[in-house]
Protein backbone atom coordinates (compact mmCIF):
# COMPACT_ATOMS: atom_id res chain seq x y z
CA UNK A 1 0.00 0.00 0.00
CA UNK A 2 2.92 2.65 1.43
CA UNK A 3 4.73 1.55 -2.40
CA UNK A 4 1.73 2.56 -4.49
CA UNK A 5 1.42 5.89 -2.69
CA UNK A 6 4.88 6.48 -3.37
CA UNK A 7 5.00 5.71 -6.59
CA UNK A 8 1.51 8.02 -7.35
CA UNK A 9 3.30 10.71 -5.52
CA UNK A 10 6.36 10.50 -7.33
CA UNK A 11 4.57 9.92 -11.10
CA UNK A 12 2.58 13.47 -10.22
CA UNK A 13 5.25 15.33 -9.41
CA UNK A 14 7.09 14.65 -12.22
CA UNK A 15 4.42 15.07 -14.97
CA UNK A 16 2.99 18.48 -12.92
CA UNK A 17 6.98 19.98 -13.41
CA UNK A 18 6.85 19.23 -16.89
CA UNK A 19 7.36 23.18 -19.21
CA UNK A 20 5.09 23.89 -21.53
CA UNK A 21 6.40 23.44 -24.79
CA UNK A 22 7.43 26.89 -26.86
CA UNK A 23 6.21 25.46 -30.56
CA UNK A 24 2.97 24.46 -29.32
CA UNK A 25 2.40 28.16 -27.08
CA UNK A 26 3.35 29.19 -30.43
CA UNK A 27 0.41 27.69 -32.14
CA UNK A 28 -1.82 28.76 -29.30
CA UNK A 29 -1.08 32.58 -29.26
CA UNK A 30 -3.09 33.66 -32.84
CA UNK A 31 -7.53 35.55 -31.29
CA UNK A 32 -8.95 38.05 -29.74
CA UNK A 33 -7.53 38.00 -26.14
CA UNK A 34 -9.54 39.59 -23.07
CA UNK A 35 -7.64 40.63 -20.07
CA UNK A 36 -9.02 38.76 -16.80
CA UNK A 37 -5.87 39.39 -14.16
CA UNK A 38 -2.69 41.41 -13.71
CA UNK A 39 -0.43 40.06 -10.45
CA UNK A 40 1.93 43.41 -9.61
CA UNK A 41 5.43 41.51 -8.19
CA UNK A 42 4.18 42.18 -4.85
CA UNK A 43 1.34 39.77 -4.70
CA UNK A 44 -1.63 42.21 -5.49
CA UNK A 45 -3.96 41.37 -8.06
CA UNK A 46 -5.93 43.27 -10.53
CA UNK A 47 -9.27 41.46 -11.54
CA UNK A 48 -11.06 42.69 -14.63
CA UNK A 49 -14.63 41.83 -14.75
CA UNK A 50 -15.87 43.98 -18.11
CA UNK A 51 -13.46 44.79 -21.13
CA UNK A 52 -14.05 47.54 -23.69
CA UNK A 53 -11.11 46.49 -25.49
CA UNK A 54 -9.65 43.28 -26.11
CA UNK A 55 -5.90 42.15 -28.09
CA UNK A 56 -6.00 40.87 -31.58
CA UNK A 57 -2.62 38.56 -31.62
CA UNK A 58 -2.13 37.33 -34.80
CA UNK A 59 1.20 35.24 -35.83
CA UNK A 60 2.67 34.71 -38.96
CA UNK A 61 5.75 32.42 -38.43
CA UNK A 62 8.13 33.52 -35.87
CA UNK A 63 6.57 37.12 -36.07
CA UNK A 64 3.15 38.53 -35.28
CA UNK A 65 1.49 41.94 -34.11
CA UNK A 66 -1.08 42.99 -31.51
CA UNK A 67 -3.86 45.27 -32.42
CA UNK A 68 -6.26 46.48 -29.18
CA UNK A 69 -9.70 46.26 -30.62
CA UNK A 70 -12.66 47.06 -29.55
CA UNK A 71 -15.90 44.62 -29.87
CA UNK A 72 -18.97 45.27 -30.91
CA UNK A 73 -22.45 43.80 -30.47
CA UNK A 74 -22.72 42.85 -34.12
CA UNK A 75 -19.62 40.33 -33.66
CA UNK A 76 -17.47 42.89 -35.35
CA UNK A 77 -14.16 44.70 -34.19
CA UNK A 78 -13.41 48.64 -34.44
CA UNK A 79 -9.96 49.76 -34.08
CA UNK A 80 -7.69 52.96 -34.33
CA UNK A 81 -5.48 50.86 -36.65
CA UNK A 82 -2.13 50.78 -33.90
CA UNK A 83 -0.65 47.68 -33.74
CA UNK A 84 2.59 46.51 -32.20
CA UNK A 85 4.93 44.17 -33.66
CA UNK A 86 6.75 41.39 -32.86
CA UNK A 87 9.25 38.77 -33.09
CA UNK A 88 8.75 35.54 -31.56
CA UNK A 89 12.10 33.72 -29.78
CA UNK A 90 12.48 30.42 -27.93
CA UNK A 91 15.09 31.16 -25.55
CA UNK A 92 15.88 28.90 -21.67
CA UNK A 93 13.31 26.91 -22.71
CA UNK A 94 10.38 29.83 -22.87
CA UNK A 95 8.45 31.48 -25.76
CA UNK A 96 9.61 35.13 -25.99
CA UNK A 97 8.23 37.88 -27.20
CA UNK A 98 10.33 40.84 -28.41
CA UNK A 99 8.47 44.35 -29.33
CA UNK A 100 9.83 47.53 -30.72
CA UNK A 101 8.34 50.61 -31.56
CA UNK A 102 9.69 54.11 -32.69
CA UNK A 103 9.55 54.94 -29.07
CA UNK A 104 9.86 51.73 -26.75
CA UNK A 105 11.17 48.10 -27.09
CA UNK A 106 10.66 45.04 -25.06
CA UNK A 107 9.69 42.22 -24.06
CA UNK A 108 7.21 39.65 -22.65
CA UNK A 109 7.69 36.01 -21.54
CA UNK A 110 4.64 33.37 -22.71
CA UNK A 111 4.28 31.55 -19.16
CA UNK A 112 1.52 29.90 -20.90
CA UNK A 113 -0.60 29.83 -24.01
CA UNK A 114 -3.45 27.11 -24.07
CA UNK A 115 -6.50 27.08 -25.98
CA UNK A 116 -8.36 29.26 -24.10
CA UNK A 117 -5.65 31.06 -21.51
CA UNK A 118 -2.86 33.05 -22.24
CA UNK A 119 -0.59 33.98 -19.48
CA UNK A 120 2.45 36.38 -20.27
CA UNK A 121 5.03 37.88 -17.90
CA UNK A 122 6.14 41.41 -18.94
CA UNK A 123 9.59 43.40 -17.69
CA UNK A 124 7.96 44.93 -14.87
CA UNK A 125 7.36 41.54 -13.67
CA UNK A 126 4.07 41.91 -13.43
CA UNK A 127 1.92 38.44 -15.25
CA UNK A 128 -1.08 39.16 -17.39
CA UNK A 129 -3.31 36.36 -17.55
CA UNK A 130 -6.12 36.46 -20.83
CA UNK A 131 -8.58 34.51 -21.49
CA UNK A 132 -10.07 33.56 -25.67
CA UNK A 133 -12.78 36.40 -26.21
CA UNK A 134 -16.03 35.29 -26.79
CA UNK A 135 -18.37 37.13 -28.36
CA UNK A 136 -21.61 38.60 -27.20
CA UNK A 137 -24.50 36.90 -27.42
CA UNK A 138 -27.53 39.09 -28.34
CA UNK A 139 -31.08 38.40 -27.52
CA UNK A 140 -32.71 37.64 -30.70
């Protein structure tokens, strides 16, 4: 009995420290993104219950952009046409994204990109967590 318990134990420990894999985040990082938390490096966090405007991440190889968008109740998107672009990098083992604009660069570590969640970590330390938009449902 003590064995099997032991052996559990160890076999989910070693599958929960498994790291995401970078290709597949990869694959997971093209939609319409809506901002749910922000954790500040001192523990505080942010919760955002209602979003007026939501990230458009789209990738094209080992580059992509973000466009902030705003949704609207036909299903469609409005924006101001600003996007930011990016290069994608696999570097220790993590997805990386690297900005730069005429007046900033940077970047943002992919902690984790599923389906449906998208959690980045920016230079401020600070980890954005997303989740897919989905869009509103009118009463018909």
């Amino acid at each position: 009995m003590k064995i099997s318990f032991y052996i559990l134990t160890l076999f989910l420990v070693l599958t929960s420290c498994e790291k995401p894999d970078p290709e597949l985040q990869k694959q997971n990082l093209s939609g319409y993104w809506e901002i749910k938390t922000v954790k500040m490096p001192d523990g505080e966090k942010k919760i955002f219950d209602i979003n007026t405007v939501v990230d458009h991440i789209e990738i094209n190889g080992d580059s992509g952009a973000r466009t902030k968008v705003s949704p609207k109740f036909d299903g469609t998107f409005t924006t101001n046409g600003v996007s930011e672009d990016f290069t994608l990098k696999i570097e220790e083992d993590s997805l990386r994204m690297y900005y730069k604009t005429p007046f900033d660069e940077w970047k943002e570590t992919v902690i984790e990109a599923k389906d449906s969640t998208l959690t980045v970590k920016n230079r401020d330390n600070k980890i954005y967590t997303y989740s897919k938009f989905k869009k509103f449902e009118v009463f018909e």
